[in-house]
C-alpha atoms as a PDB file:
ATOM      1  CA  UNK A   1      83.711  56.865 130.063  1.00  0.00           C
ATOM      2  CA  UNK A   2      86.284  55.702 127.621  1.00  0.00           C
ATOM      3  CA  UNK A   3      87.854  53.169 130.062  1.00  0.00           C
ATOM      4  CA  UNK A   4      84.785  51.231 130.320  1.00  0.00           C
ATOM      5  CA  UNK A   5      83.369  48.627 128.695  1.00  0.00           C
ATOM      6  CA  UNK A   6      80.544  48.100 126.207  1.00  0.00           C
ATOM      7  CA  UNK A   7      78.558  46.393 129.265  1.00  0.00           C
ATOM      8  CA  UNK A   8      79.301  48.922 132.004  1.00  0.00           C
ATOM      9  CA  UNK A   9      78.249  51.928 129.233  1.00  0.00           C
ATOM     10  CA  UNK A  10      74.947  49.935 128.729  1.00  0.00           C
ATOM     11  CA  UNK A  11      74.506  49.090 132.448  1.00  0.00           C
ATOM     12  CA  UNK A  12      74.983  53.004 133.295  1.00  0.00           C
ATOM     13  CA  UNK A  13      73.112  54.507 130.933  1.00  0.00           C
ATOM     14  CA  UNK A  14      70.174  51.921 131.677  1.00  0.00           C
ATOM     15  CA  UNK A  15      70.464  52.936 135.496  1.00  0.00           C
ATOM     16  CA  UNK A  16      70.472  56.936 133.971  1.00  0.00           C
ATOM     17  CA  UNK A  17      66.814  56.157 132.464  1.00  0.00           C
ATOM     18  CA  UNK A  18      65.490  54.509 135.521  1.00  0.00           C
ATOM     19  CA  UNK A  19      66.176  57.185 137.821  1.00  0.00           C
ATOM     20  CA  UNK A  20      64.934  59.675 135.595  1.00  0.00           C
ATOM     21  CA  UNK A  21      61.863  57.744 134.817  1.00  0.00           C
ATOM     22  CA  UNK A  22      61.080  56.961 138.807  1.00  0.00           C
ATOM     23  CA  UNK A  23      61.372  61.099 139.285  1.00  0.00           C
ATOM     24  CA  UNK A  24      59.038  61.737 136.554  1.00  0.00           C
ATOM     25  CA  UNK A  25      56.223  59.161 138.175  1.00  0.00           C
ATOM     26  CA  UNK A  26      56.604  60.574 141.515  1.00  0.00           C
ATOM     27  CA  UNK A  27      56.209  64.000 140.339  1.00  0.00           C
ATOM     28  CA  UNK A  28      53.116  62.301 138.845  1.00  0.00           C
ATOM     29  CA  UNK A  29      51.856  61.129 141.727  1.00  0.00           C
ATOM     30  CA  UNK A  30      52.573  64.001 144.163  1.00  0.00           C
ATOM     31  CA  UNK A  31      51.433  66.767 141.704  1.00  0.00           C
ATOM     32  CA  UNK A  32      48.053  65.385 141.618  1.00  0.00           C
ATOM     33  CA  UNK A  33      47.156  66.133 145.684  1.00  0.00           C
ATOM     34  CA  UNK A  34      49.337  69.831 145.346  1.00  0.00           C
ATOM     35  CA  UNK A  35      45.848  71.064 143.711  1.00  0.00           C
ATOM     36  CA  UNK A  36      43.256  69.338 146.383  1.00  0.00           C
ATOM     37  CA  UNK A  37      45.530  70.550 149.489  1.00  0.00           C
ATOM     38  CA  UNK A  38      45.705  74.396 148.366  1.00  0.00           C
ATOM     39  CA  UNK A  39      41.962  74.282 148.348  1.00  0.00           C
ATOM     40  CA  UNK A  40      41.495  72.524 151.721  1.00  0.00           C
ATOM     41  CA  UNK A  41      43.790  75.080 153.171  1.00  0.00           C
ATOM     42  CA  UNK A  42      41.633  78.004 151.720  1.00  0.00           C
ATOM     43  CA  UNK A  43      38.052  76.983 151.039  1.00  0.00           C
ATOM     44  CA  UNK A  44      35.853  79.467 148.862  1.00  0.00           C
ATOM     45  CA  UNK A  45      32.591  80.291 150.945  1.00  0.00           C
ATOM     46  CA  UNK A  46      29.430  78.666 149.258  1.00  0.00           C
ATOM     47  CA  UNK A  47      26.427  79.173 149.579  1.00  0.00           C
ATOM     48  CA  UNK A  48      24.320  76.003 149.624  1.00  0.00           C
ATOM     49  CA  UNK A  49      20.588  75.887 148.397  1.00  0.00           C
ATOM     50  CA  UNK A  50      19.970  71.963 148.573  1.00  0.00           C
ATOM     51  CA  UNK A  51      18.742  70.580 151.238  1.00  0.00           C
ATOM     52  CA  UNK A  52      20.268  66.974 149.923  1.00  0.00           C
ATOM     53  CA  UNK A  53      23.404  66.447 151.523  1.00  0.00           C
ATOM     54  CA  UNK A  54      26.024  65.428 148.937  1.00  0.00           C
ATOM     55  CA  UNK A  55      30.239  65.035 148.754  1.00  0.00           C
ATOM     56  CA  UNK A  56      31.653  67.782 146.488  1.00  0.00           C
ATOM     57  CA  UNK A  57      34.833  66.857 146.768  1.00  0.00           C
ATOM     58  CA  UNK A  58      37.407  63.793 147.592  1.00  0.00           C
ATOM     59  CA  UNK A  59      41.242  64.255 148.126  1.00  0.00           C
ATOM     60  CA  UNK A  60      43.024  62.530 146.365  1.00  0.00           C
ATOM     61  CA  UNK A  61      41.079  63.455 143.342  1.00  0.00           C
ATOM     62  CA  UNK A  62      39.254  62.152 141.457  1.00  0.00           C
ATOM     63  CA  UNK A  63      39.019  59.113 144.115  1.00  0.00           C
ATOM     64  CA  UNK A  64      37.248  56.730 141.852  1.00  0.00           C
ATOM     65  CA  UNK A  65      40.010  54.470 140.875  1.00  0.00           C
ATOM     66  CA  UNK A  66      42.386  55.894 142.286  1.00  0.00           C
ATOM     67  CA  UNK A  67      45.738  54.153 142.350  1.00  0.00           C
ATOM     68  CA  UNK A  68      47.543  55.117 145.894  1.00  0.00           C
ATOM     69  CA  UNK A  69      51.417  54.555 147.116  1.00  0.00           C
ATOM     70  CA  UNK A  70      51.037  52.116 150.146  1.00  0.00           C
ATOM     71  CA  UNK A  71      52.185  54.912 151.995  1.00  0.00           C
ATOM     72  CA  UNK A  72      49.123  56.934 151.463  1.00  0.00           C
ATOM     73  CA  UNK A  73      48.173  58.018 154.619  1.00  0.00           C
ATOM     74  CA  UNK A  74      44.720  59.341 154.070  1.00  0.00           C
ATOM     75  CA  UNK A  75      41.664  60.460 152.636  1.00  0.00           C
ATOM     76  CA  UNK A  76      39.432  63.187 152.535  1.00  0.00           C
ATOM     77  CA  UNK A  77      35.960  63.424 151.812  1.00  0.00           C
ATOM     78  CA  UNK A  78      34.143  67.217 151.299  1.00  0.00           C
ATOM     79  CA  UNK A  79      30.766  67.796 151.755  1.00  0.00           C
ATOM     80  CA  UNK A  80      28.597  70.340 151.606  1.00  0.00           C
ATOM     81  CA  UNK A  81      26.458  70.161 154.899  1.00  0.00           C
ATOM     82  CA  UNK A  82      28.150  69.408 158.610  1.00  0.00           C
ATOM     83  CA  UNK A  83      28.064  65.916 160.145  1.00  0.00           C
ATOM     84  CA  UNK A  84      26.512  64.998 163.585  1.00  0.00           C
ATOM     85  CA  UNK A  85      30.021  63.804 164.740  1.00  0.00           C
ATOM     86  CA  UNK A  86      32.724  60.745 163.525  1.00  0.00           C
ATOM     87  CA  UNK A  87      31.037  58.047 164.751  1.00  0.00           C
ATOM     88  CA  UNK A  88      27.916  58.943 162.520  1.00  0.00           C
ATOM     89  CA  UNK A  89      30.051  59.241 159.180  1.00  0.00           C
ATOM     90  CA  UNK A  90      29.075  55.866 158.095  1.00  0.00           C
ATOM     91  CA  UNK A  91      31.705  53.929 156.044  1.00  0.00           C
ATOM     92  CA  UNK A  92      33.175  50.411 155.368  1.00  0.00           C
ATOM     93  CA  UNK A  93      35.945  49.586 153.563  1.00  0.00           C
ATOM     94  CA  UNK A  94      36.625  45.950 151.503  1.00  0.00           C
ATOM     95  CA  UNK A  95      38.436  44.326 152.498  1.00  0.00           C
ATOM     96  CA  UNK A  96      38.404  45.594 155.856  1.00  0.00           C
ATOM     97  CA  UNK A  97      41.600  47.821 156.726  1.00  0.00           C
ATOM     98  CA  UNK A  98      42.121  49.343 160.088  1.00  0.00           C
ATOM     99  CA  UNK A  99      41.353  53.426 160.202  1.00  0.00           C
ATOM    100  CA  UNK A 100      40.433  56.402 162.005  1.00  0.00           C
ATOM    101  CA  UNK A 101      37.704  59.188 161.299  1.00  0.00           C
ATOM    102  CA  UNK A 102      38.525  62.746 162.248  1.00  0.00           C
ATOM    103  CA  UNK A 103      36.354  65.870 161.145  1.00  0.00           C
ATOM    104  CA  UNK A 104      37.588  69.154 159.920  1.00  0.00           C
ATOM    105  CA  UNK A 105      36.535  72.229 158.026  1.00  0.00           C
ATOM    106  CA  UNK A 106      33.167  73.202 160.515  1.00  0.00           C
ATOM    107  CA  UNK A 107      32.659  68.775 160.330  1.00  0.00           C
ATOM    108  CA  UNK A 108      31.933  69.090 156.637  1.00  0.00           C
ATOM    109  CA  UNK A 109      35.192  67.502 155.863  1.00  0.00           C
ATOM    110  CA  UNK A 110      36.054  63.980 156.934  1.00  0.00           C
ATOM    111  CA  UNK A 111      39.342  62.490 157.052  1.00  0.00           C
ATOM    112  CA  UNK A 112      39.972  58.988 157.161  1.00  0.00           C
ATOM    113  CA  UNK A 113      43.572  58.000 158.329  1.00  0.00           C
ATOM    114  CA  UNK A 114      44.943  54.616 157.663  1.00  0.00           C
ATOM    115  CA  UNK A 115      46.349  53.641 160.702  1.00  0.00           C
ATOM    116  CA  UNK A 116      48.565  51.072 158.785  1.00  0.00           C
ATOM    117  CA  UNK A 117      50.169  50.844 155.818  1.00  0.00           C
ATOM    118  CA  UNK A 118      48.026  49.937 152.369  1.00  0.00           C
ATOM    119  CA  UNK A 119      48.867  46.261 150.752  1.00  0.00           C
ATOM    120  CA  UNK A 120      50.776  46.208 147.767  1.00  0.00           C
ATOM    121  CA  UNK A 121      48.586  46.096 144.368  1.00  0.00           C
ATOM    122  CA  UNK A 122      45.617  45.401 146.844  1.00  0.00           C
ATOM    123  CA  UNK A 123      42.141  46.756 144.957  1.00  0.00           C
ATOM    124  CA  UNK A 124      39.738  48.386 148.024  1.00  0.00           C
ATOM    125  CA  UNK A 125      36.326  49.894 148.112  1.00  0.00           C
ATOM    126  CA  UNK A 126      34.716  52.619 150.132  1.00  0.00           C
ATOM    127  CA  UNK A 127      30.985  52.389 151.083  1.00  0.00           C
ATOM    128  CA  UNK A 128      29.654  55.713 152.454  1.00  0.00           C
ATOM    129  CA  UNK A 129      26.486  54.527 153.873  1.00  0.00           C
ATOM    130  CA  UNK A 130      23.059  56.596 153.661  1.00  0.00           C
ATOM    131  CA  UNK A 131      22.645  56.183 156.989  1.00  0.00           C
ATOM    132  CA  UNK A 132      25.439  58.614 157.696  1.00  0.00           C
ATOM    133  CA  UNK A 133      23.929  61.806 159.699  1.00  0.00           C
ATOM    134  CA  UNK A 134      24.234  65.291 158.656  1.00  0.00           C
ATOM    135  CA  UNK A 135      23.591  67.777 161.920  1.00  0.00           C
ATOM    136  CA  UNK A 136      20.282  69.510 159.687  1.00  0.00           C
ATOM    137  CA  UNK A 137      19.005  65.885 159.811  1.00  0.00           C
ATOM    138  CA  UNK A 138      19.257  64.673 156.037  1.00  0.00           C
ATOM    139  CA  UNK A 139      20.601  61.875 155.155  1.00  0.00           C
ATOM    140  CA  UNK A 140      22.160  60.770 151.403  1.00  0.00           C
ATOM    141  CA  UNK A 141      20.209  60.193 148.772  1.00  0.00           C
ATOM    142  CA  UNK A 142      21.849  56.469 148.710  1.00  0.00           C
ATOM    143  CA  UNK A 143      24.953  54.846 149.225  1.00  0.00           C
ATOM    144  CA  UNK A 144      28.209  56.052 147.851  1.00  0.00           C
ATOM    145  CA  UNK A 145      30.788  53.547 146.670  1.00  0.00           C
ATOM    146  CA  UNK A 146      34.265  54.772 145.651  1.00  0.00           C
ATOM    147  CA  UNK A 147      36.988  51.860 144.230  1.00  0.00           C
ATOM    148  CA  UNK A 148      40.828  52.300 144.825  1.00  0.00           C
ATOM    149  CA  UNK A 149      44.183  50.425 144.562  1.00  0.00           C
ATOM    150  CA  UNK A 150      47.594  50.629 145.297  1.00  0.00           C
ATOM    151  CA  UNK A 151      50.340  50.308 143.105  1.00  0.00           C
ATOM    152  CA  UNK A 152      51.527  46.798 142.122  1.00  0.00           C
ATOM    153  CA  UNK A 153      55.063  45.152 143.252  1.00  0.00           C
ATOM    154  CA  UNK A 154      56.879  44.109 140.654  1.00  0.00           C
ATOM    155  CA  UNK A 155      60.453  43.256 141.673  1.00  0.00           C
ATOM    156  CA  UNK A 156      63.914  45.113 140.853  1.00  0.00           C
END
């Protein structure tokens, strides 16, 4: 390093704490699903008593603001009773974005796939309507409402 200049020194060790800082907020970002997915993979048996149908669990999580890469692909919503079928998981998203519903986990999981990519620094919220039906034939107590973004853009 003794052939270059004062500039070049500063330039490179500049560049040295950017890439080190990007790795450490990935590794932010990614370790925060690791937990949800082991879980999803494995689910401890439960016994429910509650005839109320509620979500126990979201992936990412927590879901309330939430702040997703635009390459975020999905979310997952656990609950603790089964639902009639896809079509009956009753959700809206603002501003609209397009998606797909698929059920999992005995239909007491549903994942919602983005079927394009999230806007950049774009804030969104999901309404999980109490008309959504549950196959014992409850309903939620009342609407759900989850708020999420996506990282902002901020240049080089």
């Amino acid at each position: 390093m003794s052939n270059l200049t004062f500039k070049q020194k500063i330039i490179a060790i500049v560049t040295t704490v950017g890439i080190i800082l990007i790795l450490i907020f990935q590794q932010g970002l990614y370790s925060k699903e690791a937990p949800v997915l082991d879980t999803q993979t494995s689910p401890t048996p439960t016994i429910e008593t509650s005839a109320e149908p509620k979500i126990l669990s979201t992936n990412p999580s927590p879901l309330e603001e939430a702040v997703f890469v635009p390459t975020q692909e999905f979310i997952e919503i656990n609950l603790n009773q089964s639902l009639v079928n896809g079509p009956e998981f009753k959700i809206k998203f603002e501003p609209q974005i397009e998606y797909k519903t698929e059920l999992t986990n005995q239909k007491k999981t549903a994942k919602i796939i983005f079927t394009k990519p999230l806007k950049l620094g774009q804030s969104y919220t999901l309404f999980i309507s109490p008309d959504t039906k549950f196959e014992e034939g409850n309903r939620l107590s009342g609407e759900v409402v989850y708020h999420f973004r996506t990282i902002e853009y901020r240049g080089i």
